[in-house]
PDB file of N, CA and C in Angstrom:
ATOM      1  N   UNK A   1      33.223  -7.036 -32.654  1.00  0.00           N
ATOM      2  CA  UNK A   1      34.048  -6.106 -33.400  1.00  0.00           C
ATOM      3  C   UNK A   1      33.169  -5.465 -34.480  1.00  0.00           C
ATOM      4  N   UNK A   2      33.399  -3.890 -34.224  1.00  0.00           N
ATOM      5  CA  UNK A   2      32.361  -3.339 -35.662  1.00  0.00           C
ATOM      6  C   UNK A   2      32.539  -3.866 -37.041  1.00  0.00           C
ATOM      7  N   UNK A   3      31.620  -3.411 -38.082  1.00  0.00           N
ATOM      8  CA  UNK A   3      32.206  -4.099 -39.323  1.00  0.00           C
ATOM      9  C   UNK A   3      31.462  -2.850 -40.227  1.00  0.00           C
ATOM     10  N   UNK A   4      32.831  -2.498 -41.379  1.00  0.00           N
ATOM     11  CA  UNK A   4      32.076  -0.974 -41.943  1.00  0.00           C
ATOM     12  C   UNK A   4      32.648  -1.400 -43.353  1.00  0.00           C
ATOM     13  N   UNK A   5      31.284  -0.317 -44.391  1.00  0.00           N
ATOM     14  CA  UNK A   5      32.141  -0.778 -45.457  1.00  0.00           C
ATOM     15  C   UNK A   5      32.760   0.430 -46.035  1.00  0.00           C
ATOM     16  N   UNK A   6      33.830   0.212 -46.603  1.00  0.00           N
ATOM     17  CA  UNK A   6      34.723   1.242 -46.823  1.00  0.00           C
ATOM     18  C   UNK A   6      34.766   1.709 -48.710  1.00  0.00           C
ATOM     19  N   UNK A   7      34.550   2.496 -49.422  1.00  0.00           N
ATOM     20  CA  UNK A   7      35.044   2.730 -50.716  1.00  0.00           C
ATOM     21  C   UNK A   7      36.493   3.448 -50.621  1.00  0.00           C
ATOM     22  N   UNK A   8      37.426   1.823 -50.554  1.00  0.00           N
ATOM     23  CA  UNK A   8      38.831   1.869 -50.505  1.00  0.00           C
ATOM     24  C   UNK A   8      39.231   1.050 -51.120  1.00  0.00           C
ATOM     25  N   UNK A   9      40.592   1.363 -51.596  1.00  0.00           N
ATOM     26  CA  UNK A   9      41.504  -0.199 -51.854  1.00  0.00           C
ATOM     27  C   UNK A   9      41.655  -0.258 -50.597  1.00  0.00           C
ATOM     28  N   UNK A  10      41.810  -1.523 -49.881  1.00  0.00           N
ATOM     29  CA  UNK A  10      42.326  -2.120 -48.972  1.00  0.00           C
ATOM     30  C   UNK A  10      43.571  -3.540 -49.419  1.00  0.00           C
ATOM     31  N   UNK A  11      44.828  -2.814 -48.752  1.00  0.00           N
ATOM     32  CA  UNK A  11      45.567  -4.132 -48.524  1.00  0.00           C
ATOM     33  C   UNK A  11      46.719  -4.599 -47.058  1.00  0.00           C
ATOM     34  N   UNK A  12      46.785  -5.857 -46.925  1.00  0.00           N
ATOM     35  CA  UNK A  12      47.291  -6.001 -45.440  1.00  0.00           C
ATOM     36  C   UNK A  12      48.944  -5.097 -45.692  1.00  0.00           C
ATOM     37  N   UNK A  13      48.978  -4.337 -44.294  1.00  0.00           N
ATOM     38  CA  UNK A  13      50.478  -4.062 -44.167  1.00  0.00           C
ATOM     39  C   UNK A  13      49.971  -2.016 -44.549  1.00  0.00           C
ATOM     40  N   UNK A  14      48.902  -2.032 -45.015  1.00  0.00           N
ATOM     41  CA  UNK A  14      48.959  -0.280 -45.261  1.00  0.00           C
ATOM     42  C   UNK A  14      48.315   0.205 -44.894  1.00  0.00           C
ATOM     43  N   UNK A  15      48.041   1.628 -44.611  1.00  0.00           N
ATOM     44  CA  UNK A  15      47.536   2.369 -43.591  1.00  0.00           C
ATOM     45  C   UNK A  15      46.476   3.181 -44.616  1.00  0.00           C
ATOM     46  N   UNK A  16      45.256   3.404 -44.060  1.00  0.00           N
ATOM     47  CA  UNK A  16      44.170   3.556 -44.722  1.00  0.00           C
ATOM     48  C   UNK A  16      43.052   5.146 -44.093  1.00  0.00           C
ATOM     49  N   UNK A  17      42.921   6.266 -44.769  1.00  0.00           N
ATOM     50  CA  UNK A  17      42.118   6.969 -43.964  1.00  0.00           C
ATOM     51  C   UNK A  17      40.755   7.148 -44.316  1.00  0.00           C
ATOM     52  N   UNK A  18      40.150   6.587 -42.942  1.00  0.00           N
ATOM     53  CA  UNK A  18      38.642   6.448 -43.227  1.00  0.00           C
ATOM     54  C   UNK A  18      37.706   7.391 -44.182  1.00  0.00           C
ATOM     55  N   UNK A  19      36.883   6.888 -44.450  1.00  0.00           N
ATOM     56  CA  UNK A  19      36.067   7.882 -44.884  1.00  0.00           C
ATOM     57  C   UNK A  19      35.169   8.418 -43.972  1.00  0.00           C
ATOM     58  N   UNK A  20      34.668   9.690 -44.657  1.00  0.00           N
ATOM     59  CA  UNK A  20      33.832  10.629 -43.802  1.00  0.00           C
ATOM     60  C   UNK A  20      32.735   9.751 -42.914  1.00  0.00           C
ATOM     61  N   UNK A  21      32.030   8.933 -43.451  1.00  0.00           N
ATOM     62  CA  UNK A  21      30.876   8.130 -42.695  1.00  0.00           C
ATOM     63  C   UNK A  21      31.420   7.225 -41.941  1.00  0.00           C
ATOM     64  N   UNK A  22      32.948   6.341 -42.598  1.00  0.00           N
ATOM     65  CA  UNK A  22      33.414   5.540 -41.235  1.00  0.00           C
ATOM     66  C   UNK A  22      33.780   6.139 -40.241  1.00  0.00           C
ATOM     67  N   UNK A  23      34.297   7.269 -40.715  1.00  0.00           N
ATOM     68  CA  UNK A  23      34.857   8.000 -39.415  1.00  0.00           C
ATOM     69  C   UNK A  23      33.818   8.300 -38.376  1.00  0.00           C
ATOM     70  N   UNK A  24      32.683   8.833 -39.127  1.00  0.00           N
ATOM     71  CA  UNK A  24      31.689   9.838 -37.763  1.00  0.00           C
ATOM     72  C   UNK A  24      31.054   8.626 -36.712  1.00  0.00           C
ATOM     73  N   UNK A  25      31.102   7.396 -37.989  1.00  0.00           N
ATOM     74  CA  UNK A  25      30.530   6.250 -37.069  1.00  0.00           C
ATOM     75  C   UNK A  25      31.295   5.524 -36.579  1.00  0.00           C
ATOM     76  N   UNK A  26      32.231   4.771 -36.286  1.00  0.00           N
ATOM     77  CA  UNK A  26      32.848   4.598 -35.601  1.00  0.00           C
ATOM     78  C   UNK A  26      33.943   5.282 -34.430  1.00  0.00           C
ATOM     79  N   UNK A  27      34.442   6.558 -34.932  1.00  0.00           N
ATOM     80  CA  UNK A  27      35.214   7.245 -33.883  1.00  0.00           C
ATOM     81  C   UNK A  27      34.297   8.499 -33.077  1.00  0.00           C
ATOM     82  N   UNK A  28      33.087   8.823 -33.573  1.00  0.00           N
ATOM     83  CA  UNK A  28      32.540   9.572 -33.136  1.00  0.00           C
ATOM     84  C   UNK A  28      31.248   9.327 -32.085  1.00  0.00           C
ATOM     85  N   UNK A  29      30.311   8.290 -33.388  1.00  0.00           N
ATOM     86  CA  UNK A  29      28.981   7.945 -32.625  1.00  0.00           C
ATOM     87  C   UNK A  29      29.502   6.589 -31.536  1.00  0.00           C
ATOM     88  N   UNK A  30      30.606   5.680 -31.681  1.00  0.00           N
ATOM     89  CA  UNK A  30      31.137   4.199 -31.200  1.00  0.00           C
ATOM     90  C   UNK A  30      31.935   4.535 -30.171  1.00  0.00           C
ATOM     91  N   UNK A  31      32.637   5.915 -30.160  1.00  0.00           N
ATOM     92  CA  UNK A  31      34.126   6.657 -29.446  1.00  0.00           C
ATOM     93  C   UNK A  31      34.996   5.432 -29.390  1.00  0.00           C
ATOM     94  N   UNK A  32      35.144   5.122 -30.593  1.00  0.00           N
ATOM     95  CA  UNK A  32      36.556   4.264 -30.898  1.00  0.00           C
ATOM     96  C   UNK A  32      38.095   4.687 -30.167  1.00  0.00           C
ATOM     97  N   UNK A  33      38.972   4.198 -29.783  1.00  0.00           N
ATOM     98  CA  UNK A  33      40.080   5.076 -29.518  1.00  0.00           C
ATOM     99  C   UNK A  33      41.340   4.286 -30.279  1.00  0.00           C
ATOM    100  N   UNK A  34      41.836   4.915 -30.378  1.00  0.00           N
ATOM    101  CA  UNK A  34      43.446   4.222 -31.017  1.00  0.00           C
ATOM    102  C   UNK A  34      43.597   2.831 -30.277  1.00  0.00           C
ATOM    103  N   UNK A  35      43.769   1.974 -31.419  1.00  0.00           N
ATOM    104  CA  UNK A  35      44.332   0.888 -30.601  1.00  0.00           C
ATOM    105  C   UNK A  35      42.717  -0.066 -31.090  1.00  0.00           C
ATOM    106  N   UNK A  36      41.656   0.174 -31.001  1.00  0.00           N
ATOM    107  CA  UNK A  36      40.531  -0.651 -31.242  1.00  0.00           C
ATOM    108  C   UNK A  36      40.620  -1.550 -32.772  1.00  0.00           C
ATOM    109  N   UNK A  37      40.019  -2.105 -32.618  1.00  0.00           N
ATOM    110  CA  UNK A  37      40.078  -3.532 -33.885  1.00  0.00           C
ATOM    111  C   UNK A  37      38.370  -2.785 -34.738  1.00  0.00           C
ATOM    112  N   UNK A  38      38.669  -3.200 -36.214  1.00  0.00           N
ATOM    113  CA  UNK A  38      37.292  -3.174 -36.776  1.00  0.00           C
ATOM    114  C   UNK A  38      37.569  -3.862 -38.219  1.00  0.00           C
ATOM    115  N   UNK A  39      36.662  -4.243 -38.341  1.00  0.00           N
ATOM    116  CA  UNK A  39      36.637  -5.233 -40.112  1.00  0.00           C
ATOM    117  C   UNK A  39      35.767  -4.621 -40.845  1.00  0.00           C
ATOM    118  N   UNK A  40      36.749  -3.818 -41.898  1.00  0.00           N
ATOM    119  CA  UNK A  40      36.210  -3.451 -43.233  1.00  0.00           C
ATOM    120  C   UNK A  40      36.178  -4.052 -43.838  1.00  0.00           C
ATOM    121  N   UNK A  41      35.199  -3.968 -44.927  1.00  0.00           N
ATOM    122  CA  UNK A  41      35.207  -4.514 -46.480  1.00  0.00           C
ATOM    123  C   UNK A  41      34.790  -3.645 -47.415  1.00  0.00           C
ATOM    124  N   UNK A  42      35.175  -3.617 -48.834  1.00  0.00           N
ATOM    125  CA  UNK A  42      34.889  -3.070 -49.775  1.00  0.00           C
ATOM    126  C   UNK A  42      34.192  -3.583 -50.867  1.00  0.00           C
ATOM    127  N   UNK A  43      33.560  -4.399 -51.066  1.00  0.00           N
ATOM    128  CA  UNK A  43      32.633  -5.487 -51.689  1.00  0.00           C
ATOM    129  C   UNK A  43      33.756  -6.138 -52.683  1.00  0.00           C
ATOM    130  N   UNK A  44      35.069  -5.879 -53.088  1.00  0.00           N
ATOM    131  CA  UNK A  44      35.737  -6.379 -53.456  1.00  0.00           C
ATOM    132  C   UNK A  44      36.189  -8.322 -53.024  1.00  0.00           C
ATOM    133  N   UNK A  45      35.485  -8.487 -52.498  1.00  0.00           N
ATOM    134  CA  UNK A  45      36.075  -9.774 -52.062  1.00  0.00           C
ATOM    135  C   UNK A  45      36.380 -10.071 -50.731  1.00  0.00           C
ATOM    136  N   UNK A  46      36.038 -10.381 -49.408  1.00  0.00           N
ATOM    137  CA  UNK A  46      36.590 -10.932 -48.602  1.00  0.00           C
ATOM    138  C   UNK A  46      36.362 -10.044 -47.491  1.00  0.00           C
ATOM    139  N   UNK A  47      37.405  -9.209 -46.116  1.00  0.00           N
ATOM    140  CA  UNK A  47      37.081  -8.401 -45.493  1.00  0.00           C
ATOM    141  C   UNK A  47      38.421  -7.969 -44.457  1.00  0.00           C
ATOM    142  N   UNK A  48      38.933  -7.028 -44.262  1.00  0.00           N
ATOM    143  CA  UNK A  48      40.200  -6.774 -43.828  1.00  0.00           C
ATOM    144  C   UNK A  48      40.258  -6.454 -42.386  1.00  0.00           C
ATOM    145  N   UNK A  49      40.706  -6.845 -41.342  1.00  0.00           N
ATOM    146  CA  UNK A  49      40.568  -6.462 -39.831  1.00  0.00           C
ATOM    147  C   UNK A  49      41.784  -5.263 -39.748  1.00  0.00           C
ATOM    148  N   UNK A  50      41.495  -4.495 -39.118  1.00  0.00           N
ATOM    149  CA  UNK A  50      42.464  -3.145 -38.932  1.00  0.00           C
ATOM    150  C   UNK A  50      42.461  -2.116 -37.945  1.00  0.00           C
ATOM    151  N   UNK A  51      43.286  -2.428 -37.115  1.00  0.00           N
ATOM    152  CA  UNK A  51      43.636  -1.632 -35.843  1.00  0.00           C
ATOM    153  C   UNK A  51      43.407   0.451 -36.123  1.00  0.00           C
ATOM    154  N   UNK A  52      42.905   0.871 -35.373  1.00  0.00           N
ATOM    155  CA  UNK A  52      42.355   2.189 -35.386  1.00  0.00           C
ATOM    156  C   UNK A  52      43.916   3.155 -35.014  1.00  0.00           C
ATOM    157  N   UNK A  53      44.990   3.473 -35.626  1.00  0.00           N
ATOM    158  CA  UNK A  53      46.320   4.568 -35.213  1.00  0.00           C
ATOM    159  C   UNK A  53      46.146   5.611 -35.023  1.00  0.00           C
ATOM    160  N   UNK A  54      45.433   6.112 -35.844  1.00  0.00           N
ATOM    161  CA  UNK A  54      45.339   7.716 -35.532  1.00  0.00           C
ATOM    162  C   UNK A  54      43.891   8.644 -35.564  1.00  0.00           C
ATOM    163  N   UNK A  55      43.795   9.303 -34.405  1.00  0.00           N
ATOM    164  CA  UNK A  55      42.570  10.177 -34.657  1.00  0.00           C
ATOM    165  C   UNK A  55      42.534  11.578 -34.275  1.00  0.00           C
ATOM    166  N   UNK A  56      42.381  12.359 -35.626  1.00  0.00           N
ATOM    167  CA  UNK A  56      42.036  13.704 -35.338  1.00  0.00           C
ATOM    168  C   UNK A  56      41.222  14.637 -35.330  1.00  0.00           C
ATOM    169  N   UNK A  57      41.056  15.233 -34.980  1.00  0.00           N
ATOM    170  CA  UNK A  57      39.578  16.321 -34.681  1.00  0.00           C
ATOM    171  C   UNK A  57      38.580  15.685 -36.028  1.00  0.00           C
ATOM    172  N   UNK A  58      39.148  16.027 -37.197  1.00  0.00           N
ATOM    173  CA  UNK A  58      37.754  15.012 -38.366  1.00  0.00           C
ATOM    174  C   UNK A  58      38.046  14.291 -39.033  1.00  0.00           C
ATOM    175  N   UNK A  59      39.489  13.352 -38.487  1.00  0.00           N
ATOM    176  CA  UNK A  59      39.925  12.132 -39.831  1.00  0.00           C
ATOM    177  C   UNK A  59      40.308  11.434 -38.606  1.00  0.00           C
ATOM    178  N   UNK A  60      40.719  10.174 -39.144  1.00  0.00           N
ATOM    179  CA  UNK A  60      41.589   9.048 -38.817  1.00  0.00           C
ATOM    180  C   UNK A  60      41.907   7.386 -39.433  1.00  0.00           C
ATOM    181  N   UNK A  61      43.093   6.977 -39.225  1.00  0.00           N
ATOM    182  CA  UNK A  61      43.666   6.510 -40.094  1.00  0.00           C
ATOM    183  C   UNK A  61      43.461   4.856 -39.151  1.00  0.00           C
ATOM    184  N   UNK A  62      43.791   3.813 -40.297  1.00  0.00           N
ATOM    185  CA  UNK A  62      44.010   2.475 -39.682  1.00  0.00           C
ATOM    186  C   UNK A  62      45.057   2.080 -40.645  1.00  0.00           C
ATOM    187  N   UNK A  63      45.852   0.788 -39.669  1.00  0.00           N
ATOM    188  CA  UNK A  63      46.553   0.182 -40.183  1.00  0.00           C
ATOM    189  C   UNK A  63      46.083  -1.412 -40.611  1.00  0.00           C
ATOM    190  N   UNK A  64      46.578  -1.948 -41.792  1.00  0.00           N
ATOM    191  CA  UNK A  64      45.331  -3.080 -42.142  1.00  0.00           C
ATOM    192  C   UNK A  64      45.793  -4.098 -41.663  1.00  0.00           C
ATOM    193  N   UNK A  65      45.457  -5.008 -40.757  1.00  0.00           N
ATOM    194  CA  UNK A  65      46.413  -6.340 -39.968  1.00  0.00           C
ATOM    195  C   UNK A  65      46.502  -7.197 -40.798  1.00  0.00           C
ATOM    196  N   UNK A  66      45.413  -7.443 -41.537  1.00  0.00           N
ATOM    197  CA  UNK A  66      44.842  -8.898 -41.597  1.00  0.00           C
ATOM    198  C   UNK A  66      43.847  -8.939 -42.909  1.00  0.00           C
ATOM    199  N   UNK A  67      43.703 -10.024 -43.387  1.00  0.00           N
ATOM    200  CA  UNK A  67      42.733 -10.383 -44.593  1.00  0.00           C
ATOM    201  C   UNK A  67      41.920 -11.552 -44.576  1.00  0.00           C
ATOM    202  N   UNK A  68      41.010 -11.463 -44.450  1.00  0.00           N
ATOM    203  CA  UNK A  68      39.910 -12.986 -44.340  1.00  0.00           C
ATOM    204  C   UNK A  68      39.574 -13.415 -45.743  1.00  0.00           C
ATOM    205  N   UNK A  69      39.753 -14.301 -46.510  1.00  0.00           N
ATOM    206  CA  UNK A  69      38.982 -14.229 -48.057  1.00  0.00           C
ATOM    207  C   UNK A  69      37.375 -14.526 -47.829  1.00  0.00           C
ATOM    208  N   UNK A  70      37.103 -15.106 -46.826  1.00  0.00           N
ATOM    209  CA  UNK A  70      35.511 -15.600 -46.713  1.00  0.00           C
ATOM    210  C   UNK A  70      34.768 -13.673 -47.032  1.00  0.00           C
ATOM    211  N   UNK A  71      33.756 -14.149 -47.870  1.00  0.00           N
ATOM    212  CA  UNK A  71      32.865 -12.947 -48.208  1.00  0.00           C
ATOM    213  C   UNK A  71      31.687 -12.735 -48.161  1.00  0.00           C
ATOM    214  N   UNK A  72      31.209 -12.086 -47.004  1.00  0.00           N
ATOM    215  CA  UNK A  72      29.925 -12.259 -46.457  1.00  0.00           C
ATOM    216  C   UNK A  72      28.892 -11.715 -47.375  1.00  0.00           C
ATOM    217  N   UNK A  73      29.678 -10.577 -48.043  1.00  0.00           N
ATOM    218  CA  UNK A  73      28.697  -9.928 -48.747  1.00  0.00           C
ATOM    219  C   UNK A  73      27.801 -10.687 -49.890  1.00  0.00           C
ATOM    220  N   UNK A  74      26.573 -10.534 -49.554  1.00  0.00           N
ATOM    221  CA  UNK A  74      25.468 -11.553 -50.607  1.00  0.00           C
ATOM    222  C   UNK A  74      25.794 -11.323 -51.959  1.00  0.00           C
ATOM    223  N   UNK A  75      25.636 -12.292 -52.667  1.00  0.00           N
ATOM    224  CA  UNK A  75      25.649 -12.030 -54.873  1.00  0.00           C
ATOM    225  C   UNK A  75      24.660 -11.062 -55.003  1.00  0.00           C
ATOM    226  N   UNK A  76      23.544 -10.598 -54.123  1.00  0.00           N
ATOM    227  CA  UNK A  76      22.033 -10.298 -54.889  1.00  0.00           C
ATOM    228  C   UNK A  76      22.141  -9.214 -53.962  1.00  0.00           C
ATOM    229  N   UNK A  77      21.316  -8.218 -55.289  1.00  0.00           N
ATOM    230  CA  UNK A  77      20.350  -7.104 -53.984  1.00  0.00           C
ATOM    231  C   UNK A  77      19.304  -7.191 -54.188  1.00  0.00           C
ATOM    232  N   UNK A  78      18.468  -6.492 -52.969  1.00  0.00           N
ATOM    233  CA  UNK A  78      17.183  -6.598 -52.864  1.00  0.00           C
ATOM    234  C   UNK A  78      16.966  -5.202 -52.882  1.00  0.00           C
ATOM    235  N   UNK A  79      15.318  -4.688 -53.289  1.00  0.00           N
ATOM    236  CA  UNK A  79      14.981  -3.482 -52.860  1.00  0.00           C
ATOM    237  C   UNK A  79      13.433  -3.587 -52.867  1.00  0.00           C
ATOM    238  N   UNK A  80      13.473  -3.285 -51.738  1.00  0.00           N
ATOM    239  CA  UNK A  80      12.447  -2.878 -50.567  1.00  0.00           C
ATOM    240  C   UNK A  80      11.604  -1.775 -51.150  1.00  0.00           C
ATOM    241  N   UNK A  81      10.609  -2.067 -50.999  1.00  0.00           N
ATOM    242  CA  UNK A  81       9.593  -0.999 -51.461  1.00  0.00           C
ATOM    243  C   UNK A  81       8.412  -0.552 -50.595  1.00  0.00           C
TER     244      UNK A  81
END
């Protein structure tokens, strides 16, 4: 299942429209179709699984199923030089 990160609130039960980069990458470069599963996160904590509802010519929307609290995202950044 893809995994994208989103600059959203995310919460279970509401419907969410991607942003420009989730969108091109997952429904465009992935050809996601309605109905597909993907787990966002917003570095907020944890990571939300959410079914793909709607897609139109340059948006589309998910509905949020689910909430994992486990948070993959690392404490630290690194930068590469």
């Amino acid at each position: 299942m893809p995994r994208f990160y989103i600059e959203a609130d995310l919460a279970v039960d509401m419907h969410v429209e991607l942003t420009e980069t989730v969108f091109h990458h997952w429904v465009k470069v992935l050809r996601a179709q309605v109905g597909e599963k993907a787990t966002l996160f917003n570095g907020q904590g944890g990571e939300y699984e959410v079914t793909l509802v709607e897609v139109a010519k340059k948006s589309a929307s998910v509905a949020v199923d689910s909430f994992n609290p486990d948070d993959r995202t690392p404490g630290f950044s690194t930068l590469l030089g």
